[in-house]
N, C-alpha and C. Protein backbone atom coordinates (compact mmCIF):
# COMPACT_ATOMS: atom_id res chain seq x y z
N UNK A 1 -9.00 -2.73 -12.70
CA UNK A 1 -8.68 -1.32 -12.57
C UNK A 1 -7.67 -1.16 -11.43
N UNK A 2 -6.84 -0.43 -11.43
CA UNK A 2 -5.82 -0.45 -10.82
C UNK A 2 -5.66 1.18 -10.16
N UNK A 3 -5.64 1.46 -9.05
CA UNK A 3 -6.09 2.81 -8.20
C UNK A 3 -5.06 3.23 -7.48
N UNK A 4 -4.17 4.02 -7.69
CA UNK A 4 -3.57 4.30 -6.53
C UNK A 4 -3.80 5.69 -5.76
N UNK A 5 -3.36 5.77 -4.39
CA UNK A 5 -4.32 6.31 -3.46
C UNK A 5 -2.84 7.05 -2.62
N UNK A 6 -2.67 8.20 -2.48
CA UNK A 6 -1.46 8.27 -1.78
C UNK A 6 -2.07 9.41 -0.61
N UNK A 7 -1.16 9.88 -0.24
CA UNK A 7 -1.36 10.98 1.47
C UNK A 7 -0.37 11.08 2.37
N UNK A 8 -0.40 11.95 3.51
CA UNK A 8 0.32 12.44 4.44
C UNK A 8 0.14 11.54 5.44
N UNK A 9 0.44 11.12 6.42
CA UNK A 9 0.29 10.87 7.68
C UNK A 9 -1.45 11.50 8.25
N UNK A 10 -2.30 10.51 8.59
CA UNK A 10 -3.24 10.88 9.12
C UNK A 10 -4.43 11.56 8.33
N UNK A 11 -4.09 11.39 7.00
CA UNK A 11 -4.84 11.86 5.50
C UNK A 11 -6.08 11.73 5.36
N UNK A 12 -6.16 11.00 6.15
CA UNK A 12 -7.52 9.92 5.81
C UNK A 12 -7.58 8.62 4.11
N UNK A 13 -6.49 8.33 3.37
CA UNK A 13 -6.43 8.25 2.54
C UNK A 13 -6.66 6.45 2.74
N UNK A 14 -6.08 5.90 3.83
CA UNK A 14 -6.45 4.78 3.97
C UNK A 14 -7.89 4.44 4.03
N UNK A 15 -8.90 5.17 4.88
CA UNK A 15 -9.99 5.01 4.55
C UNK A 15 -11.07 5.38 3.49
N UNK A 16 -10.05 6.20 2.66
CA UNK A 16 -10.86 6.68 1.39
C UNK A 16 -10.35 5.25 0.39
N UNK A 17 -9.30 5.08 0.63
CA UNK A 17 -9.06 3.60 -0.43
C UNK A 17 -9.73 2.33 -0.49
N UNK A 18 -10.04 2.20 1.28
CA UNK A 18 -11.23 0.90 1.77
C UNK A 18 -12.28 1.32 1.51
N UNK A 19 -13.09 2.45 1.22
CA UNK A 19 -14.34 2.83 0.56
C UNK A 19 -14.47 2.75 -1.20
N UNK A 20 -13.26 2.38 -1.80
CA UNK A 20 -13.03 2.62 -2.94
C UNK A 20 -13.42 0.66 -3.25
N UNK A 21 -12.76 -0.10 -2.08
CA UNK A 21 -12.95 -1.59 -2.55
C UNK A 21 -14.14 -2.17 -2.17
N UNK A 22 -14.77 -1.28 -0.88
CA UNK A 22 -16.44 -1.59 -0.23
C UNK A 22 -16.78 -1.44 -1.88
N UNK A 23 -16.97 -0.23 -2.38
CA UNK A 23 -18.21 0.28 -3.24
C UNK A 23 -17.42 -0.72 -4.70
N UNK A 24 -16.66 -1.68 -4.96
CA UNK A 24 -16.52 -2.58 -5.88
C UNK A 24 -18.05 -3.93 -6.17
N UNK A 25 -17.87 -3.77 -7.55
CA UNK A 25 -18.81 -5.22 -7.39
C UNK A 25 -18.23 -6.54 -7.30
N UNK A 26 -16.91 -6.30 -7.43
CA UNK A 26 -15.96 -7.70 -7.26
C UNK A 26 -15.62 -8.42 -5.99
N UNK A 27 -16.09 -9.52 -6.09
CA UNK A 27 -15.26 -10.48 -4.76
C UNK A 27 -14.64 -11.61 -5.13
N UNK A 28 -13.72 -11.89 -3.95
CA UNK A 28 -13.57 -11.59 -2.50
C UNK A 28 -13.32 -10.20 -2.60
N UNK A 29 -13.22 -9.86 -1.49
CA UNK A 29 -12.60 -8.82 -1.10
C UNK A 29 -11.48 -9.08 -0.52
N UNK A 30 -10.20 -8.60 -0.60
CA UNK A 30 -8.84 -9.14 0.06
C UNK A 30 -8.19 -7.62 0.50
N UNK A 31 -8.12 -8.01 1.91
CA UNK A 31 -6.42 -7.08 2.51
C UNK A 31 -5.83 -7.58 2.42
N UNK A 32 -4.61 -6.75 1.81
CA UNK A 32 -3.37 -7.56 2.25
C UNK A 32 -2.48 -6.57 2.94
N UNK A 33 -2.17 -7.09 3.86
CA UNK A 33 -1.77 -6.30 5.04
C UNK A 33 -0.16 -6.19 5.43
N UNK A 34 0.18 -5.39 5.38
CA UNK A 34 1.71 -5.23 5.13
C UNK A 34 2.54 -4.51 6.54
N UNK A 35 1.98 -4.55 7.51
CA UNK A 35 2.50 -3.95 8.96
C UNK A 35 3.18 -5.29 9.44
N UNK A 36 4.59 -6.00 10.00
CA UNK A 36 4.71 -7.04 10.76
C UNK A 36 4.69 -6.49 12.25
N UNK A 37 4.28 -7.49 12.78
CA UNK A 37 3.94 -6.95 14.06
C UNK A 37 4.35 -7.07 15.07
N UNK A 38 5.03 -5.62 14.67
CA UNK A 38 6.11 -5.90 16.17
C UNK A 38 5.86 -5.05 17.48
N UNK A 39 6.29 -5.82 18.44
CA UNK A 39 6.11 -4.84 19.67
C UNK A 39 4.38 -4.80 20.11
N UNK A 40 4.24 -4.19 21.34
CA UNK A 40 3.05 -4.23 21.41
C UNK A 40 2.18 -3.03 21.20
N UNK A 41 2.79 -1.78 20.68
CA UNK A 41 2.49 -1.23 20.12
C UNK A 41 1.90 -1.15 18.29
N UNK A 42 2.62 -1.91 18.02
CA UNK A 42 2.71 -2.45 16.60
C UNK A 42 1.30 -3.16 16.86
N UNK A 43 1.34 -4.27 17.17
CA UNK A 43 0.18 -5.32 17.78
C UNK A 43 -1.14 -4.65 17.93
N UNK A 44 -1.11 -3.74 18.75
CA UNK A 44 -2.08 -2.76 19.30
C UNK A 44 -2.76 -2.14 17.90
N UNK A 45 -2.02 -1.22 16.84
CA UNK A 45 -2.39 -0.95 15.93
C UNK A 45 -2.61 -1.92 14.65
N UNK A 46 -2.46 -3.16 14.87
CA UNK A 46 -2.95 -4.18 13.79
C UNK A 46 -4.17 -4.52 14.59
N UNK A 47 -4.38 -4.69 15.86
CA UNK A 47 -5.89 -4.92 16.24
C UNK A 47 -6.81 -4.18 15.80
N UNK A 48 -6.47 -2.77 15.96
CA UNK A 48 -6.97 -1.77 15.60
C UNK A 48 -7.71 -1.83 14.34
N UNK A 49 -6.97 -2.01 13.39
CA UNK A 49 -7.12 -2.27 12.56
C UNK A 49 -8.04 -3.51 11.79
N UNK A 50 -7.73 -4.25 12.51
CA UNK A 50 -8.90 -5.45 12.41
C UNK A 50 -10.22 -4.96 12.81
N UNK A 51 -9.97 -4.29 14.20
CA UNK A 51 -11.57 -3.89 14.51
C UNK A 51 -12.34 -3.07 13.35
N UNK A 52 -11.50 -2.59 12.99
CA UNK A 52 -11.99 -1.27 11.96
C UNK A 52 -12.57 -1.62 10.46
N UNK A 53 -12.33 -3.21 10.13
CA UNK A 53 -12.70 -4.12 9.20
C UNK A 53 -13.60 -4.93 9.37
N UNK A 54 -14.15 -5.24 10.47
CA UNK A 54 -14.64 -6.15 10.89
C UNK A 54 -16.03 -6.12 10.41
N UNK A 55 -16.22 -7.04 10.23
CA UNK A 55 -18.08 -7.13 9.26
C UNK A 55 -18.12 -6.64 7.83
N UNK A 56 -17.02 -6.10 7.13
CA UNK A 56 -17.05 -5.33 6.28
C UNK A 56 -16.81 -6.78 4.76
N UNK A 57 -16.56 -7.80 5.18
CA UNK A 57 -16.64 -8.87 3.94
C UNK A 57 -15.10 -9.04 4.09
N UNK A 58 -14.01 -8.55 4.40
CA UNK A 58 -12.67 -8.89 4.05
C UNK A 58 -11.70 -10.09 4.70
N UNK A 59 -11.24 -11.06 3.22
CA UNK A 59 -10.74 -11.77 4.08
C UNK A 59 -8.64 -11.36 4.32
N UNK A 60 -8.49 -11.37 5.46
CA UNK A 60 -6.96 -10.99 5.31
C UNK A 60 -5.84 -11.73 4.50
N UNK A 61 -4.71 -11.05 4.29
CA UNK A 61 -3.60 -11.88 3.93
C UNK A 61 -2.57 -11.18 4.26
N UNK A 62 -1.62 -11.61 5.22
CA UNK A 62 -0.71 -10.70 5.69
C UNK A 62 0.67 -11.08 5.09
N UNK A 63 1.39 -10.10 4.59
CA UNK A 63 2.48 -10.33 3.42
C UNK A 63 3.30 -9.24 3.60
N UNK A 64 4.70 -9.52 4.44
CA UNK A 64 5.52 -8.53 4.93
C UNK A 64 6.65 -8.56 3.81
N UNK A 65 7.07 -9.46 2.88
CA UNK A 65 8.35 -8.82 2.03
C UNK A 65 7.63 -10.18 0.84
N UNK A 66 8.55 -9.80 -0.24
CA UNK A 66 8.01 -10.85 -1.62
C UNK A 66 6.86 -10.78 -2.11
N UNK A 67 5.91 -9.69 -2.09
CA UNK A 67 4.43 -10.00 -3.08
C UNK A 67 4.82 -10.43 -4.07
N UNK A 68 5.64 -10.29 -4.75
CA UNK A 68 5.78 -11.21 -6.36
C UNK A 68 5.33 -12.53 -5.79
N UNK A 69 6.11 -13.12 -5.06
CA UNK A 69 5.65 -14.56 -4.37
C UNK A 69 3.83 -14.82 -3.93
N UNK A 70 3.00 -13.96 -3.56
CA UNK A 70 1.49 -13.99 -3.26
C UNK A 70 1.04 -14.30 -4.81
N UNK A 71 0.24 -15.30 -4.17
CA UNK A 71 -0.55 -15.95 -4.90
C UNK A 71 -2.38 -15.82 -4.32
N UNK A 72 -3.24 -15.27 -4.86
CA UNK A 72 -4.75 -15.26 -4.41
C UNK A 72 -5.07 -16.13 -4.76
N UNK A 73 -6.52 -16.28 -4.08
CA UNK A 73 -7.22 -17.72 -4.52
C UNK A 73 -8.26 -16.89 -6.08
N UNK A 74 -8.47 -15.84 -5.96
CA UNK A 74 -9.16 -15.64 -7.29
C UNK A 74 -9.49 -14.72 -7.24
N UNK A 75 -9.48 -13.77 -8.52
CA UNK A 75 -9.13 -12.21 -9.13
C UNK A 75 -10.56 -11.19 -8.37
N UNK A 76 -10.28 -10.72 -7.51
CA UNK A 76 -11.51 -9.75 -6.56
C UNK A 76 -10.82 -8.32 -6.50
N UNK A 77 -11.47 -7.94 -5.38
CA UNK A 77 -11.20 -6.55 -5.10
C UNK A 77 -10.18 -6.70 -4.43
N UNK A 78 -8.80 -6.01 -4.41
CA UNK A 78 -8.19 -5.95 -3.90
C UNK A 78 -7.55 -4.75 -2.85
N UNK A 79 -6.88 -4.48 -1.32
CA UNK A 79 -6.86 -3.23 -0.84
C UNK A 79 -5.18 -3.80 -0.54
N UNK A 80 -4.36 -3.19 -0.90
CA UNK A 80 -3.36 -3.36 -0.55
C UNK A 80 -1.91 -2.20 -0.03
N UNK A 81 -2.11 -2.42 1.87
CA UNK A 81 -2.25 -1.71 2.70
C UNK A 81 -1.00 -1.88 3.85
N UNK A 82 -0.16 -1.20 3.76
CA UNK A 82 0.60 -0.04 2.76
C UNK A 82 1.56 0.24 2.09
N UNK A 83 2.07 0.89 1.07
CA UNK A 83 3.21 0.77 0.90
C UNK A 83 4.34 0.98 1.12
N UNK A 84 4.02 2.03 2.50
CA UNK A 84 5.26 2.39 3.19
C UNK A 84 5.86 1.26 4.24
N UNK A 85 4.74 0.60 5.14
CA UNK A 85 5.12 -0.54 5.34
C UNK A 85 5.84 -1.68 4.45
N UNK A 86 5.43 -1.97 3.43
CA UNK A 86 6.27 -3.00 2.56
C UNK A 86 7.62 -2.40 2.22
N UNK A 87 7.66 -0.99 1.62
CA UNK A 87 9.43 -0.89 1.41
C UNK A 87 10.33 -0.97 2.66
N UNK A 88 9.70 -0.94 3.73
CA UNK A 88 9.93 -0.59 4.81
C UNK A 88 10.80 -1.94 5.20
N UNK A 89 9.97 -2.70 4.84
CA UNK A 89 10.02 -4.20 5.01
C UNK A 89 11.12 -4.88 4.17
N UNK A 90 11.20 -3.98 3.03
CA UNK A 90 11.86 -4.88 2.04
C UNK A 90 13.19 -4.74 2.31
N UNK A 91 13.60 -3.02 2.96
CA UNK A 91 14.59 -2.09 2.93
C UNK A 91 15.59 -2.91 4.32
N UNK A 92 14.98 -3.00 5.21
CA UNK A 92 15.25 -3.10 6.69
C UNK A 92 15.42 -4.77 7.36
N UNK A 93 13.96 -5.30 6.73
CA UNK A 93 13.70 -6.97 7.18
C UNK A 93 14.54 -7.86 6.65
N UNK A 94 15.42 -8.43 7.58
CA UNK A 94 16.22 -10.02 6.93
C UNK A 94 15.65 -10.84 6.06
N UNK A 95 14.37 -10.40 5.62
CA UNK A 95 13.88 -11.15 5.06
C UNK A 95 13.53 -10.16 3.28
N UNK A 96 13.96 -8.93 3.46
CA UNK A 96 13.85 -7.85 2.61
C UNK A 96 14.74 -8.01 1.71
N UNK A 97 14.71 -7.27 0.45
CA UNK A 97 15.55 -7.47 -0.32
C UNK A 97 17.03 -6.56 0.10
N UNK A 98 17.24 -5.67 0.81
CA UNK A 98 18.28 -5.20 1.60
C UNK A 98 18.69 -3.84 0.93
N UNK A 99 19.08 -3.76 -0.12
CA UNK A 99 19.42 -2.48 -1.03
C UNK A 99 18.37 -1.82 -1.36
N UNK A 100 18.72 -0.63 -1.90
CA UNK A 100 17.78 0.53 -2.26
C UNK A 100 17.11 -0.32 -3.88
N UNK A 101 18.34 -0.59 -4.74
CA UNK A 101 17.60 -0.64 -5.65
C UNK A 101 16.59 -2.27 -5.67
N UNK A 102 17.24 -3.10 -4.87
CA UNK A 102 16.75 -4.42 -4.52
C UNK A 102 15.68 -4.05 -4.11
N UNK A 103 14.80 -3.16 -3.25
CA UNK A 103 13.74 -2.84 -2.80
C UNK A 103 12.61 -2.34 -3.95
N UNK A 104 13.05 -1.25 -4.60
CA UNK A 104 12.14 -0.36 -5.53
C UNK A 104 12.24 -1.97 -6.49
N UNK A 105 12.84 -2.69 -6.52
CA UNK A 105 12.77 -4.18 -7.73
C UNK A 105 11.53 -4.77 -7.08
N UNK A 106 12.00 -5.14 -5.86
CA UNK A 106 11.26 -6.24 -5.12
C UNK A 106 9.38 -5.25 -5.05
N UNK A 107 9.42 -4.21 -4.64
CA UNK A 107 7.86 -3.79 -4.21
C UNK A 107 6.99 -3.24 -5.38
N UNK A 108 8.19 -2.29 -6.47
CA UNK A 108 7.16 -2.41 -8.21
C UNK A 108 6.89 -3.71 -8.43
N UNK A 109 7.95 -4.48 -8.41
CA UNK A 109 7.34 -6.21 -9.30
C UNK A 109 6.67 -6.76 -8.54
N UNK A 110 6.13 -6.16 -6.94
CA UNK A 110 5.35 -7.47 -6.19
C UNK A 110 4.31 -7.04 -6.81
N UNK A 111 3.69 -5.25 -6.86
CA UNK A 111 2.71 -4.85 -6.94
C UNK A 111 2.51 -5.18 -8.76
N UNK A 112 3.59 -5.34 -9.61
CA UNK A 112 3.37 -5.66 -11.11
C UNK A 112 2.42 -7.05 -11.56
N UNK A 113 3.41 -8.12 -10.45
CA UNK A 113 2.99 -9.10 -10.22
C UNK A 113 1.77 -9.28 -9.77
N UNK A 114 1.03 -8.83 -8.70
CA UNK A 114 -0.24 -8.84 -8.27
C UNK A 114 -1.53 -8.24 -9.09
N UNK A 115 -1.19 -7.42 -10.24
CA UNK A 115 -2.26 -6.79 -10.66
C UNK A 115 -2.77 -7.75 -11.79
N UNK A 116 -2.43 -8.78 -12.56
CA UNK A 116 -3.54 -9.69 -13.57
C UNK A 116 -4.25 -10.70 -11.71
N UNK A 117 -4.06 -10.96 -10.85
CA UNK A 117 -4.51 -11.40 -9.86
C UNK A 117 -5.72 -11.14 -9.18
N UNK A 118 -5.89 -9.62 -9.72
CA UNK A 118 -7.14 -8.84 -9.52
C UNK A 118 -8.14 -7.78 -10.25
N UNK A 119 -9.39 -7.63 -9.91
CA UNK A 119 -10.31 -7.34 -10.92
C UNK A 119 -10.04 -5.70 -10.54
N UNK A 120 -9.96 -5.03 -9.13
CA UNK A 120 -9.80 -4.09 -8.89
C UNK A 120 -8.65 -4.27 -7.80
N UNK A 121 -7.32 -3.38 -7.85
CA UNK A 121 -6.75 -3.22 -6.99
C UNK A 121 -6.68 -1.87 -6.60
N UNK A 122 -6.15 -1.37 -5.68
CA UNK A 122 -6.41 -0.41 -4.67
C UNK A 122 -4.75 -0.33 -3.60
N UNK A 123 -4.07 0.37 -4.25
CA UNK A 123 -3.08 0.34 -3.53
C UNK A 123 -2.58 1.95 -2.80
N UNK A 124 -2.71 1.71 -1.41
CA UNK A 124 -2.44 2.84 -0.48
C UNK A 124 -0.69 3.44 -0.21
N UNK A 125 -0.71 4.41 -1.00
CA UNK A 125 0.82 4.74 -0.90
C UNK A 125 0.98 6.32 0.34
N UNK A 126 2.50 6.36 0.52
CA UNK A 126 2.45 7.16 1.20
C UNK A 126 3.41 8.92 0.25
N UNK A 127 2.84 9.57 1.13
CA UNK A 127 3.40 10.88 0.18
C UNK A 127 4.69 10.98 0.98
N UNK A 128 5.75 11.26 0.52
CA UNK A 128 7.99 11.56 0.76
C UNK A 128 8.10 12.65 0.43
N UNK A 129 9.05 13.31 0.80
CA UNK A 129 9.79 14.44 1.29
C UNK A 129 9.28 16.01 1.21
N UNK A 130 8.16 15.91 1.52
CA UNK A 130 7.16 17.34 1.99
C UNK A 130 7.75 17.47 3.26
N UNK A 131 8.39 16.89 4.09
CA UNK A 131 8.36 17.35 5.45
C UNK A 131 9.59 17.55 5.65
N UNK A 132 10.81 18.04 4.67
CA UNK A 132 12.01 18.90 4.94
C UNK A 132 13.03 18.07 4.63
N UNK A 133 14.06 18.57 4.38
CA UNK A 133 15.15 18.31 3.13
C UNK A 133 16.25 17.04 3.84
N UNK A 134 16.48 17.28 5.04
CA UNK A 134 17.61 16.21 6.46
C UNK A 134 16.46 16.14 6.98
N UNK A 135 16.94 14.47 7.10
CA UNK A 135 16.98 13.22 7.82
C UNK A 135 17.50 12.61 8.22
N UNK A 136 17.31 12.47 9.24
CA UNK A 136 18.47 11.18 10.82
C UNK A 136 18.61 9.98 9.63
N UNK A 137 19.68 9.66 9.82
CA UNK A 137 20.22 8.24 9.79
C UNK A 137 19.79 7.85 8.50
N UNK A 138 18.96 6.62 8.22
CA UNK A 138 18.99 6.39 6.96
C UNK A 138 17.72 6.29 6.63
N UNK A 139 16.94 7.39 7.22
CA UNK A 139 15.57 7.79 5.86
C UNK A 139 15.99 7.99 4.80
N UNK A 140 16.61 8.92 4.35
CA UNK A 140 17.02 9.18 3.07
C UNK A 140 16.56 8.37 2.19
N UNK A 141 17.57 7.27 2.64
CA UNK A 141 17.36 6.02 1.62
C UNK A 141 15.92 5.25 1.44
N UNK A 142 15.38 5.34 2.86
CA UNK A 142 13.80 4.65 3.01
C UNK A 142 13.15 5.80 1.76
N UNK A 143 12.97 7.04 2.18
CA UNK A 143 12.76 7.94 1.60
C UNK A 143 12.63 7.80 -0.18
N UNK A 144 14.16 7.73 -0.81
CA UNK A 144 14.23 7.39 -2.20
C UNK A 144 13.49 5.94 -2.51
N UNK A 145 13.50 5.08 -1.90
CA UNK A 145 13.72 4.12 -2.01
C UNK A 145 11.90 3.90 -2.52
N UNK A 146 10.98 4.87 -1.38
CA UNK A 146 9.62 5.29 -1.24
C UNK A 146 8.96 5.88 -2.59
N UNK A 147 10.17 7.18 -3.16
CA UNK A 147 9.55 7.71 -3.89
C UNK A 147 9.77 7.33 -5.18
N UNK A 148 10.71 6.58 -5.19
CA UNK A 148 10.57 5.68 -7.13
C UNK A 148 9.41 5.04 -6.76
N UNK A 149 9.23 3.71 -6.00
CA UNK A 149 7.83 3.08 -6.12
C UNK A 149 6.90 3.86 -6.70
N UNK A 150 6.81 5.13 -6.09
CA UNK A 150 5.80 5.68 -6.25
C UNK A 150 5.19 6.22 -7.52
N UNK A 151 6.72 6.66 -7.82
CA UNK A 151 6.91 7.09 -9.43
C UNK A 151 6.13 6.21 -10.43
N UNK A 152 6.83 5.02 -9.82
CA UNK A 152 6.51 3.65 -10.57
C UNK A 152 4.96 3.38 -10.89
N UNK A 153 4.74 3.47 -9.33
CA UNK A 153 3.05 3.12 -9.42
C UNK A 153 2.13 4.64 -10.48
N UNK A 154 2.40 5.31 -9.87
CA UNK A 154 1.93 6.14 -10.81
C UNK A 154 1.86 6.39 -12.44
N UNK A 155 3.04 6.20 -13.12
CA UNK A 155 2.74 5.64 -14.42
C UNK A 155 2.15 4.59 -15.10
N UNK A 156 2.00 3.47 -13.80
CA UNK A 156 1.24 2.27 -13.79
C UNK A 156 -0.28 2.24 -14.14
N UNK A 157 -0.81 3.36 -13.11
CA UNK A 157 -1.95 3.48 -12.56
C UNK A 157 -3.04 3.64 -13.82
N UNK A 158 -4.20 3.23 -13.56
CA UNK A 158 -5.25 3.75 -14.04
C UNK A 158 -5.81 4.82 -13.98
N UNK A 159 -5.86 4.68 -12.21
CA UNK A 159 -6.48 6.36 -11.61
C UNK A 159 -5.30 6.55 -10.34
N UNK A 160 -4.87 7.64 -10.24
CA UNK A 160 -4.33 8.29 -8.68
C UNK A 160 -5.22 9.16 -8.24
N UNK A 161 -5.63 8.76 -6.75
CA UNK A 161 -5.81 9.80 -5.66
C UNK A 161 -5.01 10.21 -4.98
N UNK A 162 -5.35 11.58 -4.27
CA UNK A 162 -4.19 11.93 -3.42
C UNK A 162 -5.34 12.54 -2.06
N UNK A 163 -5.20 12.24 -1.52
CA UNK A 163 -6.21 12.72 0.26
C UNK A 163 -5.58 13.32 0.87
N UNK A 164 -6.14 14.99 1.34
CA UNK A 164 -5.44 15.58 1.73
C UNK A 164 -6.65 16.33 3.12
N UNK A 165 -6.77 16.13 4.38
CA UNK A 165 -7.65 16.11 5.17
C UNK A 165 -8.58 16.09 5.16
N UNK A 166 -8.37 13.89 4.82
CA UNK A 166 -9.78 13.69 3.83
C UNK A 166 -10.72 13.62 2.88
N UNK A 167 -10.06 15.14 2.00
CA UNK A 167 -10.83 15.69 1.07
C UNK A 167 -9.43 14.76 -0.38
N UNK A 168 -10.38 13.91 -0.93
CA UNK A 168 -9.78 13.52 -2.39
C UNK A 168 -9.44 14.17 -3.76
N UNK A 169 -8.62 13.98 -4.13
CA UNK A 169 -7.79 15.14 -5.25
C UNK A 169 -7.63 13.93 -6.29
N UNK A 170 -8.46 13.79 -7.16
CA UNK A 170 -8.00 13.04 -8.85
C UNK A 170 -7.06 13.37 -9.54
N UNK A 171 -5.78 13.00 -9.56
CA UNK A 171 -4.95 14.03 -10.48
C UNK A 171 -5.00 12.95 -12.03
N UNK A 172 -5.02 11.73 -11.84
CA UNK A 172 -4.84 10.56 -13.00
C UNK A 172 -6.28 9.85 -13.40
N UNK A 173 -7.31 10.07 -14.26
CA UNK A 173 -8.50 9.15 -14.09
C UNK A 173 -9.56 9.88 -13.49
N UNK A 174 -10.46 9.31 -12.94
CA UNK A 174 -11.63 9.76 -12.60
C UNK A 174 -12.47 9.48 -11.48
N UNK A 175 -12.30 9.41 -10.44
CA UNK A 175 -13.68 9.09 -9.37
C UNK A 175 -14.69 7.86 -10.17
N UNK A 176 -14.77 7.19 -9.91
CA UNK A 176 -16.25 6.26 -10.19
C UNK A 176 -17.65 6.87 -9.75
């Protein structure tokens, strides 16, 4: 089953998506974790983040550009966390695919690629251009680049959520 989970900044939607792979009967359980970690701020919030997992069964896999390239050891629950980080990654990182459309290629086909890999995936997207029409420099492009994926994933999907302070909105599928 294949879930996607989107939101605002501070949505709570990330933790409604890790409650979505807790309450799975499938294991492993896998993050795959898509922040590289930069700075010590960056650092700071991937600890964070670890703490916030911790005891919960998950084993990590941290995967900053190429999911087509990830390979699991065997088809579980999957949380795959986030996707604004990965275009981010794909868009920006020397190691990214560099272009707009090279990106929306590279992060639909990682996530295309990854889904016979797993029994349940769970992918945390972010919600684009609610927050006003100009943008400095080259969001724009992060921006477009954000909202085809999204497009993408969404016709993909089984089920979409959308978390909106917290409170979950089904627009595709059904709640379990």
């Amino acid at each position: 089953m294949f879930t996607f989970v989107i939101g605002g900044a501070a949505s709570g939607k990330s933790e409604y998506a890790e409650g979505l792979i807790l309450a799975s009967p499938h294991r492993p359980r896998i993050y795959i974790a898509t922040m590289e970690p930069f700075g010590p701020e960056g650092q700071a919030r991937i600890a964070r983040h670890r703490t916030l997992r911790r005891g919960k069964g998950f084993e990590t896999v941290e995967q900053y550009t190429d999911l087509a390239a990830l390979r699991l050891p065997q088809r579980g629950a999957v949380l795959l966390e986030c996707l604004g980080n990965l275009t981010a990654n794909e868009l920006y990182s020397p190691a990214g695919a560099g272009t707009l459309e090279g990106t929306v290629s590279a992060v639909a086909g990682g996530v295309k690629a990854l889904l016979p890999q797993c029994a349940d995936l769970v992918v945390v997207g972010n919600e684009v251009c609610s927050g006003g029409r100009k943008y400095a420099g080259d969001t724009d492009r992060y921006l477009r680049a954000l909202g085809e994926v999204n497009r993408l994933l969404v016709g993909w999907a089984d089920r979409v959520c959308e978390v909106v302070c917290g409170i979950p909105y089904w627009h595709k599928g059904a709640e379990v």
